[in-house]
PDB file of N, CA and C in Angstrom:
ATOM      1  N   UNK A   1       0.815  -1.191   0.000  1.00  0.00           N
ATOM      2  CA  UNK A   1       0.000   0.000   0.000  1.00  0.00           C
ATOM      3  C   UNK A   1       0.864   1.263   0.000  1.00  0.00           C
ATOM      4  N   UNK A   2       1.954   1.172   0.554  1.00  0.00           N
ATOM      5  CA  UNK A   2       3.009   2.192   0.561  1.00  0.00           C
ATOM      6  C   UNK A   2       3.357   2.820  -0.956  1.00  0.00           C
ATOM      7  N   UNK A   3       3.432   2.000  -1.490  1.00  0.00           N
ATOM      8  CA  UNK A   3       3.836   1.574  -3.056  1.00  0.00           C
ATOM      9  C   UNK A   3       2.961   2.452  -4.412  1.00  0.00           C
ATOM     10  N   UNK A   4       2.114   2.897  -3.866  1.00  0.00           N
ATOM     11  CA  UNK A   4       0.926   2.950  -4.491  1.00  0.00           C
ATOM     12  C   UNK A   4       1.146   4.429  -5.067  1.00  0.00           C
ATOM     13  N   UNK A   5       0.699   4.620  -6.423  1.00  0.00           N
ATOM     14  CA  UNK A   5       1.630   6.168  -6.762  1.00  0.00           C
ATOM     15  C   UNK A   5       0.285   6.863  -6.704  1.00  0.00           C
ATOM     16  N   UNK A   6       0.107   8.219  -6.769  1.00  0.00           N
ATOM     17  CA  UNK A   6      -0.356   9.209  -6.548  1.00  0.00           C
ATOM     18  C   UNK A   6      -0.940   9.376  -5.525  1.00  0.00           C
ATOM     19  N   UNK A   7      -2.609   9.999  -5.701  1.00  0.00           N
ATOM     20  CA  UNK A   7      -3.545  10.535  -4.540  1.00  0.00           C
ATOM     21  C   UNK A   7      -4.334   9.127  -3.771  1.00  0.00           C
ATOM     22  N   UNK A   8      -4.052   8.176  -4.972  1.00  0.00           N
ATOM     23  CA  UNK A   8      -4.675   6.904  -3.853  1.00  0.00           C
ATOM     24  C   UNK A   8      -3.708   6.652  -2.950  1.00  0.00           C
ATOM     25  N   UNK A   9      -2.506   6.488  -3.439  1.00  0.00           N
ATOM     26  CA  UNK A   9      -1.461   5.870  -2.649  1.00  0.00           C
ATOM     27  C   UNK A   9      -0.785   6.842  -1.469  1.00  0.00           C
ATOM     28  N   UNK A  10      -1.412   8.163  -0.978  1.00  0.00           N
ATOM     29  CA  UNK A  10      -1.133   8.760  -0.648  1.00  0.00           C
ATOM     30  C   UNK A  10      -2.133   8.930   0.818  1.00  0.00           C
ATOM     31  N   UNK A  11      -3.648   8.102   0.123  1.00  0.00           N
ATOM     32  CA  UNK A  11      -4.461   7.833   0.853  1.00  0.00           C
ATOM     33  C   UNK A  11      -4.552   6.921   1.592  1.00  0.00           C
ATOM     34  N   UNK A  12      -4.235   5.632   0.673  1.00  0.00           N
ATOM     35  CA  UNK A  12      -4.156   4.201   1.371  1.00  0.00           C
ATOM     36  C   UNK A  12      -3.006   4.050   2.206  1.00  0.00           C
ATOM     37  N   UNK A  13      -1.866   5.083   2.358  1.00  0.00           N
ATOM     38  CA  UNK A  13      -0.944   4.769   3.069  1.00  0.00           C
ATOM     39  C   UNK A  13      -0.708   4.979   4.579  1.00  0.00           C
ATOM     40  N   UNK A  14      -1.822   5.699   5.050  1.00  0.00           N
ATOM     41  CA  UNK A  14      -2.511   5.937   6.385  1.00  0.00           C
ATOM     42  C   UNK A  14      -3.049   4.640   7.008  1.00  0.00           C
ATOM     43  N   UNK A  15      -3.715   3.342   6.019  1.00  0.00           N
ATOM     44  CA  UNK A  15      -3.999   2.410   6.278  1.00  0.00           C
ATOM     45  C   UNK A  15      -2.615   1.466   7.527  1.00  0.00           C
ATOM     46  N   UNK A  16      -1.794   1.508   6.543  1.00  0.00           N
ATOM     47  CA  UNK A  16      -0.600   0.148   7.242  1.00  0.00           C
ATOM     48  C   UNK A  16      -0.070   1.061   8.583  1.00  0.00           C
ATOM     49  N   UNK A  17       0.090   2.495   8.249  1.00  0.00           N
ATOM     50  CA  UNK A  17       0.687   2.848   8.789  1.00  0.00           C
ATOM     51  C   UNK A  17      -0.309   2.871  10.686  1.00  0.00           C
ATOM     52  N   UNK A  18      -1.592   2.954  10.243  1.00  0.00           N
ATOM     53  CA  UNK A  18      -2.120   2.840  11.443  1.00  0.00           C
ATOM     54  C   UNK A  18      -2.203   1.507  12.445  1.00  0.00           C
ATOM     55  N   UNK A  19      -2.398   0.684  11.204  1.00  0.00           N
ATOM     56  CA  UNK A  19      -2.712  -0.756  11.393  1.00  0.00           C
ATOM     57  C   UNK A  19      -1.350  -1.150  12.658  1.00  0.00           C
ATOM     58  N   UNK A  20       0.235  -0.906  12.189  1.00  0.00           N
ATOM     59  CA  UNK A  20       1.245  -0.587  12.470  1.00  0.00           C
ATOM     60  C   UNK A  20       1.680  -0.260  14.071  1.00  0.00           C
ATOM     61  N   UNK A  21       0.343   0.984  14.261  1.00  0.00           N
ATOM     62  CA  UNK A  21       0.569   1.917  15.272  1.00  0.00           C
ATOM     63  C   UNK A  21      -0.421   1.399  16.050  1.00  0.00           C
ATOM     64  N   UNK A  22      -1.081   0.398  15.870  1.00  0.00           N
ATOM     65  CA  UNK A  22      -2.368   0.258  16.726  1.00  0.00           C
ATOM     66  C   UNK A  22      -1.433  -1.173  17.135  1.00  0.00           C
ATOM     67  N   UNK A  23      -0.902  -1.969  16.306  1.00  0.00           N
ATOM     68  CA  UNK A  23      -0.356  -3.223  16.883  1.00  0.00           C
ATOM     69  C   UNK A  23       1.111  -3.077  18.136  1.00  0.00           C
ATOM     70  N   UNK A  24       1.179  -2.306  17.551  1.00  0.00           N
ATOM     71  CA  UNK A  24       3.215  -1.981  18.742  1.00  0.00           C
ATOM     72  C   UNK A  24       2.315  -1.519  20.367  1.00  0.00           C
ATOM     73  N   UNK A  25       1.168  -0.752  20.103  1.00  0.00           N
ATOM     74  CA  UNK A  25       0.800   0.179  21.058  1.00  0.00           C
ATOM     75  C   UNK A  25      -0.025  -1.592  21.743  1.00  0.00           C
ATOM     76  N   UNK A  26      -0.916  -2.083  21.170  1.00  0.00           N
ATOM     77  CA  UNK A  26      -1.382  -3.518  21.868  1.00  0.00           C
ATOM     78  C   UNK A  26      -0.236  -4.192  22.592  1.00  0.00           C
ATOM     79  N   UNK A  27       0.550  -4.745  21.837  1.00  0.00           N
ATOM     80  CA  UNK A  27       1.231  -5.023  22.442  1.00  0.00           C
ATOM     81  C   UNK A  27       2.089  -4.920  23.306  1.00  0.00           C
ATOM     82  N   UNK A  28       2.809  -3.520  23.446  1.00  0.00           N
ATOM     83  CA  UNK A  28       3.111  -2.855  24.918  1.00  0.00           C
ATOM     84  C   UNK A  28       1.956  -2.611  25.789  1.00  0.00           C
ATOM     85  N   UNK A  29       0.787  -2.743  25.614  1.00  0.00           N
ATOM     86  CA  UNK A  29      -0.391  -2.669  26.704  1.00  0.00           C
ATOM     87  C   UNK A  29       0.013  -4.308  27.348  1.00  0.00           C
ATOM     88  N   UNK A  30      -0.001  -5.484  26.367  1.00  0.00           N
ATOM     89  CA  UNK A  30      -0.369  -6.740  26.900  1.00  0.00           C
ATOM     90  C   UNK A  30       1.405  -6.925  27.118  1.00  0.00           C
ATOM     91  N   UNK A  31       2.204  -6.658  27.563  1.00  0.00           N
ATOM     92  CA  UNK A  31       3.178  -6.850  28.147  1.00  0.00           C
ATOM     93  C   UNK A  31       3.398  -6.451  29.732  1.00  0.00           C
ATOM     94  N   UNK A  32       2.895  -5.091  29.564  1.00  0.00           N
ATOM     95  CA  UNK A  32       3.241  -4.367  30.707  1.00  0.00           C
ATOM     96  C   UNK A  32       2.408  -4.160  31.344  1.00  0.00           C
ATOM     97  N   UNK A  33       1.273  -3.187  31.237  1.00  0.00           N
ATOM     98  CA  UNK A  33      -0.286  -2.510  31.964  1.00  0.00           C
ATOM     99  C   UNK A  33      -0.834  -4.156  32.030  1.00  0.00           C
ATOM    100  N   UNK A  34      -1.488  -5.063  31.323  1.00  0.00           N
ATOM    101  CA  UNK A  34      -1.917  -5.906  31.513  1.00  0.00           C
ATOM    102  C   UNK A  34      -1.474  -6.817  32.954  1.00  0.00           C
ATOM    103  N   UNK A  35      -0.218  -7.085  32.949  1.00  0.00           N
ATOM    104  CA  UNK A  35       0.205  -8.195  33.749  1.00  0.00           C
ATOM    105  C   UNK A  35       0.457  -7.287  35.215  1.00  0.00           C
ATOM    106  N   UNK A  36       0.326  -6.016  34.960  1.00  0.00           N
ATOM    107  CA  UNK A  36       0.340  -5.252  35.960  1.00  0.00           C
ATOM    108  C   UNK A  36      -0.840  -5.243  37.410  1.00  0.00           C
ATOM    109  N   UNK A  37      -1.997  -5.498  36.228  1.00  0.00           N
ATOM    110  CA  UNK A  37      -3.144  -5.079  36.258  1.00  0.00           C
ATOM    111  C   UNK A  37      -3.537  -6.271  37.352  1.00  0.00           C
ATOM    112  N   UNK A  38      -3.452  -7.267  36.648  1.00  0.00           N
ATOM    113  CA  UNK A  38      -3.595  -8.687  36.758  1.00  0.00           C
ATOM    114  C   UNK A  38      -3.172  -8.864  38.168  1.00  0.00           C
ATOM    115  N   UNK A  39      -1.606  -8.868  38.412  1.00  0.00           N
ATOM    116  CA  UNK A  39      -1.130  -8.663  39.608  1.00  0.00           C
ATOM    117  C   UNK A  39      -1.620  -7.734  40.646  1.00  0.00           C
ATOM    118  N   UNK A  40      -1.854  -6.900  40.185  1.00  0.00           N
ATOM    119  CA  UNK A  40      -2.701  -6.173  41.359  1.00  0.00           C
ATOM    120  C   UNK A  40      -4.283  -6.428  41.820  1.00  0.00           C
ATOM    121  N   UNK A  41      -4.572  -7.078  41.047  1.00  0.00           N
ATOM    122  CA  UNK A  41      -6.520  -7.512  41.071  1.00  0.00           C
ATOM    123  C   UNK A  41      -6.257  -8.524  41.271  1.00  0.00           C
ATOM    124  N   UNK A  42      -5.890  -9.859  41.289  1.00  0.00           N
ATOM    125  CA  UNK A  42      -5.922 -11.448  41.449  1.00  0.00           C
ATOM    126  C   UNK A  42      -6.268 -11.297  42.836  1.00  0.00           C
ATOM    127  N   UNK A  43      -6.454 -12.708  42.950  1.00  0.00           N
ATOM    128  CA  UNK A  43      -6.740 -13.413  44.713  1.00  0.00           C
ATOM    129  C   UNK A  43      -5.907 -14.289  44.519  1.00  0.00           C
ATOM    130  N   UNK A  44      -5.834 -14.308  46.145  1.00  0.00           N
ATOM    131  CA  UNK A  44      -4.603 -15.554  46.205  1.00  0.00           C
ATOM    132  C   UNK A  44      -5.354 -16.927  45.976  1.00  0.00           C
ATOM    133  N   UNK A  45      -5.203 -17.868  46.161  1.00  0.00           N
ATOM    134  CA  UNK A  45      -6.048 -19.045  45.870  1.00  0.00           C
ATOM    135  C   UNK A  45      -6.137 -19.376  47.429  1.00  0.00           C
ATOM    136  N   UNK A  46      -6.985 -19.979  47.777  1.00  0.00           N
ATOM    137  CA  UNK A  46      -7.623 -20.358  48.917  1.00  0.00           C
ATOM    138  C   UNK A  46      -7.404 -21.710  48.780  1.00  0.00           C
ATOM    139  N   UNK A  47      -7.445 -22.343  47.362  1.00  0.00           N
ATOM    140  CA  UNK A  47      -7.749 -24.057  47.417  1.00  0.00           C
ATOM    141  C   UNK A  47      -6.845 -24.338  46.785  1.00  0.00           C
ATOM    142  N   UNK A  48      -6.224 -25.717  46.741  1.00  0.00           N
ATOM    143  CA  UNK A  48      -5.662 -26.622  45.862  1.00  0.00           C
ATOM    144  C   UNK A  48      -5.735 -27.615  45.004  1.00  0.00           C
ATOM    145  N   UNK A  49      -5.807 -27.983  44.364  1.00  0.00           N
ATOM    146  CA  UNK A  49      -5.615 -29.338  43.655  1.00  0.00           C
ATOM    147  C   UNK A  49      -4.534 -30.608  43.637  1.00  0.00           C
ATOM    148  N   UNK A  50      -5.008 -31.682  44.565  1.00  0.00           N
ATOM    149  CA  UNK A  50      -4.021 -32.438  44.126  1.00  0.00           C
ATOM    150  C   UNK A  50      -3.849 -33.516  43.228  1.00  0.00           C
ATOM    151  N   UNK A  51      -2.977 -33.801  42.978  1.00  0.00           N
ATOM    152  CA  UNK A  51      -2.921 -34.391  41.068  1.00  0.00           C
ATOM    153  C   UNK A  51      -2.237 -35.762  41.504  1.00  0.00           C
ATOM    154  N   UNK A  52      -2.446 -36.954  41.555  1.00  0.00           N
ATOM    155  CA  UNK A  52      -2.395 -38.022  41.487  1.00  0.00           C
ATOM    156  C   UNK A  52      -0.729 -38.618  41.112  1.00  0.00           C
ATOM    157  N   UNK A  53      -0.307 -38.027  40.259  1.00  0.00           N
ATOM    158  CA  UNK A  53       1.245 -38.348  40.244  1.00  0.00           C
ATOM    159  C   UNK A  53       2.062 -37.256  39.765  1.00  0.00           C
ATOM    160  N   UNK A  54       1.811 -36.340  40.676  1.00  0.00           N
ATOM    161  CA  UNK A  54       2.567 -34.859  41.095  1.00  0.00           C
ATOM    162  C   UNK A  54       3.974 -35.620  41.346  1.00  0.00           C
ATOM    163  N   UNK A  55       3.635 -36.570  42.483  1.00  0.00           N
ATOM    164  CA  UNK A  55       4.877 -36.638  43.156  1.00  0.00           C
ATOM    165  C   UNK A  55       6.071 -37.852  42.048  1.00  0.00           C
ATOM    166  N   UNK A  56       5.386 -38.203  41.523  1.00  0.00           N
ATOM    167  CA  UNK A  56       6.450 -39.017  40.235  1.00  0.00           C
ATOM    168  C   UNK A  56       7.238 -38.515  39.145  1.00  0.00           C
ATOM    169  N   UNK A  57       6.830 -37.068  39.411  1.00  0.00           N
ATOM    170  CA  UNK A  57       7.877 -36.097  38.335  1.00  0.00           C
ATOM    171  C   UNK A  57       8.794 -34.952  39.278  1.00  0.00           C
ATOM    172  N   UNK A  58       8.483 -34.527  40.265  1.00  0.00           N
ATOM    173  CA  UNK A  58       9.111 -33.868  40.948  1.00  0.00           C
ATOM    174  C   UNK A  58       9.853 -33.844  41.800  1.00  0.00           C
ATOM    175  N   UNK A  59      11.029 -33.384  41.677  1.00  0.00           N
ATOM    176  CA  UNK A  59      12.357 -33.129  42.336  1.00  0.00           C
ATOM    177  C   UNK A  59      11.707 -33.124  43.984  1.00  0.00           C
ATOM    178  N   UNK A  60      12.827 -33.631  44.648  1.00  0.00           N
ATOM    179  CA  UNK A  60      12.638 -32.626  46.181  1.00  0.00           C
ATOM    180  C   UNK A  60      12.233 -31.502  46.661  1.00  0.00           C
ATOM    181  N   UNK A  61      13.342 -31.157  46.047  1.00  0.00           N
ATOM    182  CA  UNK A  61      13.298 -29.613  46.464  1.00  0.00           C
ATOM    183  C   UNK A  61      12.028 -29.107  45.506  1.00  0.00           C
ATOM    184  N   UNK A  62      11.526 -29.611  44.980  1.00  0.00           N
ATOM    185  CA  UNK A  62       9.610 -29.477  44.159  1.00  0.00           C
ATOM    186  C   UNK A  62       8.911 -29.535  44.812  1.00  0.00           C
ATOM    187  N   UNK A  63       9.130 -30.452  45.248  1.00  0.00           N
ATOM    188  CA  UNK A  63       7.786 -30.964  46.182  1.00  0.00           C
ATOM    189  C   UNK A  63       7.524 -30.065  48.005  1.00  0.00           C
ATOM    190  N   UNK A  64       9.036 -30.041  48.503  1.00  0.00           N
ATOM    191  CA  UNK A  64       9.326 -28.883  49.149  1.00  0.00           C
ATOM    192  C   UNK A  64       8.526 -27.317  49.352  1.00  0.00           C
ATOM    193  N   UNK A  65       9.113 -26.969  47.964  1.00  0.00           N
ATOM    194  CA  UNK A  65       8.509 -25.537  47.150  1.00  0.00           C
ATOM    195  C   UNK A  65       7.092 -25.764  47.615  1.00  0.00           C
ATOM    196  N   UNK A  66       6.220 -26.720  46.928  1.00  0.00           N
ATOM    197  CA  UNK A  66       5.004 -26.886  46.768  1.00  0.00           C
ATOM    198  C   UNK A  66       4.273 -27.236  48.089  1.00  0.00           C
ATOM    199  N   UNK A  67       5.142 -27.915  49.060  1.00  0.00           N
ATOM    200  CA  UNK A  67       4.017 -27.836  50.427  1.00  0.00           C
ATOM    201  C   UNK A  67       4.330 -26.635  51.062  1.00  0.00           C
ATOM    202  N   UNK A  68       4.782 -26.250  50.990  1.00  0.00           N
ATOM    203  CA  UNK A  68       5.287 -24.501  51.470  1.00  0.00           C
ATOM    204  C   UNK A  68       4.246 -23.758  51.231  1.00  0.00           C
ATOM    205  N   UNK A  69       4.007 -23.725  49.601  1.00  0.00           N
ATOM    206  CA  UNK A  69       3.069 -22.712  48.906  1.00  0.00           C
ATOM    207  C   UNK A  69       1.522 -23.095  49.093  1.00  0.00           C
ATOM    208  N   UNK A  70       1.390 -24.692  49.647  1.00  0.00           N
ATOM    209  CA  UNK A  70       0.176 -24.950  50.142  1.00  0.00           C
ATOM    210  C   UNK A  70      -0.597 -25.088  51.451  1.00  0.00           C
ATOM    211  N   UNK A  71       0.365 -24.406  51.958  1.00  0.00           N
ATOM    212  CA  UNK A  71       0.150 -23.971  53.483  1.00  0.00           C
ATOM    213  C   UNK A  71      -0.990 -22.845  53.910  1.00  0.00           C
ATOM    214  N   UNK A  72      -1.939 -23.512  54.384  1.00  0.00           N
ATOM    215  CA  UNK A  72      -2.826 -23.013  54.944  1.00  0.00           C
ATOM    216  C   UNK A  72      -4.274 -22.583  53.694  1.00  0.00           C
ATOM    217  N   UNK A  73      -3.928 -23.462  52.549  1.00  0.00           N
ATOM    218  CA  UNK A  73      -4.752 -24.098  51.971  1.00  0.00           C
ATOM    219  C   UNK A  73      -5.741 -25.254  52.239  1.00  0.00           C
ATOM    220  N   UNK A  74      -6.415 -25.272  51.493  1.00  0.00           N
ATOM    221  CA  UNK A  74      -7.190 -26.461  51.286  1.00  0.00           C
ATOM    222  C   UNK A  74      -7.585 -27.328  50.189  1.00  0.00           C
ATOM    223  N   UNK A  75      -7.673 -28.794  50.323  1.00  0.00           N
ATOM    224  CA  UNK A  75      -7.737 -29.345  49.089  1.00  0.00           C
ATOM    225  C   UNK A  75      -8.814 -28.863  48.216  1.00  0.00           C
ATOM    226  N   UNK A  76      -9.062 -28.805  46.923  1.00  0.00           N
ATOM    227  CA  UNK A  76      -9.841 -28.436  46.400  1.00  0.00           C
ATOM    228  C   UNK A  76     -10.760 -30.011  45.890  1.00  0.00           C
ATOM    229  N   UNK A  77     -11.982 -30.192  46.697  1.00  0.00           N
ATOM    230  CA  UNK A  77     -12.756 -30.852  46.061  1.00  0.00           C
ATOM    231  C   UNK A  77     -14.307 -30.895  45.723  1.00  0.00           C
ATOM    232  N   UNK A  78     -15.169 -31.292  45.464  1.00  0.00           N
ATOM    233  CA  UNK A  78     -16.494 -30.837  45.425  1.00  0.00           C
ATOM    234  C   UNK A  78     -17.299 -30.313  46.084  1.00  0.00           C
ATOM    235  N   UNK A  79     -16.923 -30.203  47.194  1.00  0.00           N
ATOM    236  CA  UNK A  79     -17.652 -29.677  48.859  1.00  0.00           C
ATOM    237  C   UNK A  79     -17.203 -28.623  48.714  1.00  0.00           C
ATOM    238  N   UNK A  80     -16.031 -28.301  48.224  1.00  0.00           N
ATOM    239  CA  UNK A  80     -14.892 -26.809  48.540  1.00  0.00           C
ATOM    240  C   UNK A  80     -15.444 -25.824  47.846  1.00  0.00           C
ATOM    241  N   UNK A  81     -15.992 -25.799  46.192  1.00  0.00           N
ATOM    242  CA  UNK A  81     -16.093 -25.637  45.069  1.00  0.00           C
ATOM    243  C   UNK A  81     -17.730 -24.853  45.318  1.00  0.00           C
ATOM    244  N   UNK A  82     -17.601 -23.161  44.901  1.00  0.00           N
ATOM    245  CA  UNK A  82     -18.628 -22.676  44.305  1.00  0.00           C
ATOM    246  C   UNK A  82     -19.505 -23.448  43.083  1.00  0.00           C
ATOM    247  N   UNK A  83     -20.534 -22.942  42.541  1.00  0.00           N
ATOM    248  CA  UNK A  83     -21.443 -23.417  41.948  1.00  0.00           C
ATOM    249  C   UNK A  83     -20.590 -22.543  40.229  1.00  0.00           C
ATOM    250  N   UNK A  84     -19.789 -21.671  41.073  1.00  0.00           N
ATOM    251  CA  UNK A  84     -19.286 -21.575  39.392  1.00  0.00           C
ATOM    252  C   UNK A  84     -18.163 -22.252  39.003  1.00  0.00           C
ATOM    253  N   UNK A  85     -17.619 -22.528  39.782  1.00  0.00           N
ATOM    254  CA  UNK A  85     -15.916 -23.149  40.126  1.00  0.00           C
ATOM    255  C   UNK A  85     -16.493 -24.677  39.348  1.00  0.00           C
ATOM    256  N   UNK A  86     -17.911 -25.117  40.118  1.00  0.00           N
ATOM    257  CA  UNK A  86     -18.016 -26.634  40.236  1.00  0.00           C
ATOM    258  C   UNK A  86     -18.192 -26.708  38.121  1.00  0.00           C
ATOM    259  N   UNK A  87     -19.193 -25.765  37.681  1.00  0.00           N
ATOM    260  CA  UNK A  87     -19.888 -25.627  35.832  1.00  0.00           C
ATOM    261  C   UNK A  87     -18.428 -25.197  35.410  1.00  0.00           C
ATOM    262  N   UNK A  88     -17.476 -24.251  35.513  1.00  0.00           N
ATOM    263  CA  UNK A  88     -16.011 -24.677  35.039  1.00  0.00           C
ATOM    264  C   UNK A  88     -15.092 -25.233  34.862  1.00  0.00           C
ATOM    265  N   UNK A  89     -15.370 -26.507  36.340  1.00  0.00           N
ATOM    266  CA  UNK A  89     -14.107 -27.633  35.998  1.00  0.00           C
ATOM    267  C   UNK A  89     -15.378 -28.075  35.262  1.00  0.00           C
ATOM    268  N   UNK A  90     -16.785 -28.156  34.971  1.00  0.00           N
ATOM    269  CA  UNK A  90     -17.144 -29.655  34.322  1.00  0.00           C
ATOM    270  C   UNK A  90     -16.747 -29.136  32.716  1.00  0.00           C
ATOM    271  N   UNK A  91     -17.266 -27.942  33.066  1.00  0.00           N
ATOM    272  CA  UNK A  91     -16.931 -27.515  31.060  1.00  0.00           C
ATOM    273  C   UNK A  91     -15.446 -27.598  30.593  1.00  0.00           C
ATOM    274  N   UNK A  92     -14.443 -27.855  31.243  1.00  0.00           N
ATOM    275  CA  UNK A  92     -13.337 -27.536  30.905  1.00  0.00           C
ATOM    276  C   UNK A  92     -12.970 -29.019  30.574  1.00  0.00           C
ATOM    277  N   UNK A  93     -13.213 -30.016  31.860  1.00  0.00           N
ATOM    278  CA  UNK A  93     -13.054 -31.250  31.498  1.00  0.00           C
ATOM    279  C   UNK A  93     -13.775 -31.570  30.154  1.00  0.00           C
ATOM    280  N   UNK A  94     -15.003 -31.099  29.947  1.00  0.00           N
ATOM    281  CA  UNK A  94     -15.551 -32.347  28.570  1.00  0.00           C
ATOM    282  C   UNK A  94     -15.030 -31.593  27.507  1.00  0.00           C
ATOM    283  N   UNK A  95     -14.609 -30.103  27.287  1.00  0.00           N
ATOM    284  CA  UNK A  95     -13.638 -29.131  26.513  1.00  0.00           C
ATOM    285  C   UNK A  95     -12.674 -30.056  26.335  1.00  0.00           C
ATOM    286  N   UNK A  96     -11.837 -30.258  27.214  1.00  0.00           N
ATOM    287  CA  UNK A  96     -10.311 -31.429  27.409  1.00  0.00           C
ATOM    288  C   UNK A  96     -11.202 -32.741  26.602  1.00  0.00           C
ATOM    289  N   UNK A  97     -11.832 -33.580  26.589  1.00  0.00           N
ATOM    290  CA  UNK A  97     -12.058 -34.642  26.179  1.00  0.00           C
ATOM    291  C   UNK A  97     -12.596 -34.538  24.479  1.00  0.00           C
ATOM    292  N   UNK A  98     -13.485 -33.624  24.296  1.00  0.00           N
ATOM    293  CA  UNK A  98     -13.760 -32.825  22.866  1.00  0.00           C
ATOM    294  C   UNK A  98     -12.309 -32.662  22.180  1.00  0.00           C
ATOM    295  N   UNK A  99     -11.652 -31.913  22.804  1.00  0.00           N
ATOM    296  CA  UNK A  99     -10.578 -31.524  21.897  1.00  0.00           C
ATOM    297  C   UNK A  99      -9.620 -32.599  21.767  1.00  0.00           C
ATOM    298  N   UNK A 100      -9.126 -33.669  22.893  1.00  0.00           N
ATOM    299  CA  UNK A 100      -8.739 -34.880  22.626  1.00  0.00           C
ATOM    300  C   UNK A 100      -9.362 -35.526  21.329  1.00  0.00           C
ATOM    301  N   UNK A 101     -10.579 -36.034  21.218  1.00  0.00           N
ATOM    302  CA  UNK A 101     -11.193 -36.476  20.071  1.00  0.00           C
ATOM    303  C   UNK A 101     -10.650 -36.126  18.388  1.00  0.00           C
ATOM    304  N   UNK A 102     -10.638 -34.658  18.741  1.00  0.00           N
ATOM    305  CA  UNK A 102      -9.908 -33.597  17.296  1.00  0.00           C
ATOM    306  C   UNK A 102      -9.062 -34.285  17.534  1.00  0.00           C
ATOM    307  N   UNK A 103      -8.159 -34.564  18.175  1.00  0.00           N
ATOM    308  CA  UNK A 103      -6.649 -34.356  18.247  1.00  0.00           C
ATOM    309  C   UNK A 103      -5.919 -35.569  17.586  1.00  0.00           C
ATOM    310  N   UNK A 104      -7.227 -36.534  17.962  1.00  0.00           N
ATOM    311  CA  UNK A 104      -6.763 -37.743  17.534  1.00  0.00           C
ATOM    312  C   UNK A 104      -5.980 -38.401  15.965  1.00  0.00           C
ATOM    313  N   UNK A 105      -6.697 -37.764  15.128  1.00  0.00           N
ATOM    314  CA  UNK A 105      -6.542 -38.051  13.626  1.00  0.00           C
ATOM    315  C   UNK A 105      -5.926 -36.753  12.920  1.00  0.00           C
ATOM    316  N   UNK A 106      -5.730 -36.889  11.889  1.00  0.00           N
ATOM    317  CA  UNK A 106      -4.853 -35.788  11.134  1.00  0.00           C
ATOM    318  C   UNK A 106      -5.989 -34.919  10.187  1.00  0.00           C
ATOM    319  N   UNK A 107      -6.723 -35.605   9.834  1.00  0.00           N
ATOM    320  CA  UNK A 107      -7.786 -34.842   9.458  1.00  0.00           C
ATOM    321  C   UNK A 107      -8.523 -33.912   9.703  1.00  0.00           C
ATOM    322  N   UNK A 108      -9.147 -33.948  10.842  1.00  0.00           N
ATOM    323  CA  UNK A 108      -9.746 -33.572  12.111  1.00  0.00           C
ATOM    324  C   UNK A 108      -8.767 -32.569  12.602  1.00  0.00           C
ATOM    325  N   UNK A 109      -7.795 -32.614  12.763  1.00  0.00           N
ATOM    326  CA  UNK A 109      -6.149 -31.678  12.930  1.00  0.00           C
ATOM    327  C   UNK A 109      -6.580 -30.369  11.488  1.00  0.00           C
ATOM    328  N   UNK A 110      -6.657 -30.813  10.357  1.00  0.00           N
ATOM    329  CA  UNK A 110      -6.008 -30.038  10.461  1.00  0.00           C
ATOM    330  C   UNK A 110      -7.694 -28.780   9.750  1.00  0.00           C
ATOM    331  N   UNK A 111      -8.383 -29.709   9.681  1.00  0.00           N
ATOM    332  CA  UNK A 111      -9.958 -28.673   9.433  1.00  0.00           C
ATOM    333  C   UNK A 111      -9.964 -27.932  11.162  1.00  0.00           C
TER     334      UNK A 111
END
């Protein structure tokens, strides 16, 4: 579009150039202000999850780290779990099992 000779190309060249100025400027938002943001609004987690063979991949000093950081937590299980917490793990799980299905064949991959 730069390229473009006369009064069109003179017109259309406001196009990239914005397009340009709108992407550098996003993306220094989602680098910086974003994760800023994030960090300052989050909650700490109250609950945990424990995962069945956590402990078959992790180092000592992992597992260490991790009862440290789960101190004065609680396990996270169906009793624990809001009514929105409870419709997000279910949607996420049959999400996880749906997209397994895709995943399976190459076809399905790549539509």
């Amino acid at each position: 579009m730069f390229s473009l000779p006369g009064v069109i190309g003179k017109f259309l060249a406001y196009i990239p150039i914005t397009i340009f100025t709108t992407l550098v400027a996003a993306l220094f938002i989602s680098l910086t202000i974003n994760s800023a943001l994030y960090y300052k609004f989050s909650k700490k987690g109250k609950t945990y999850e424990k995962r069945k063979d956590e402990n078959d991949y992790l180092t000592s000093e992992e597992i260490t780290l991790l009862s440290y950081e789960r101190e004065g937590k609680i396990e996270k299980n169906t009793e624990t779990l809001s009514r929105r917490e409870k419709f997000l793990d279910t949607l996420s799980q049959k999400y996880s099992v749906w997209l397994g299905k895709i995943m399976q064949d190459k076809k399905s991959r790549l539509i």
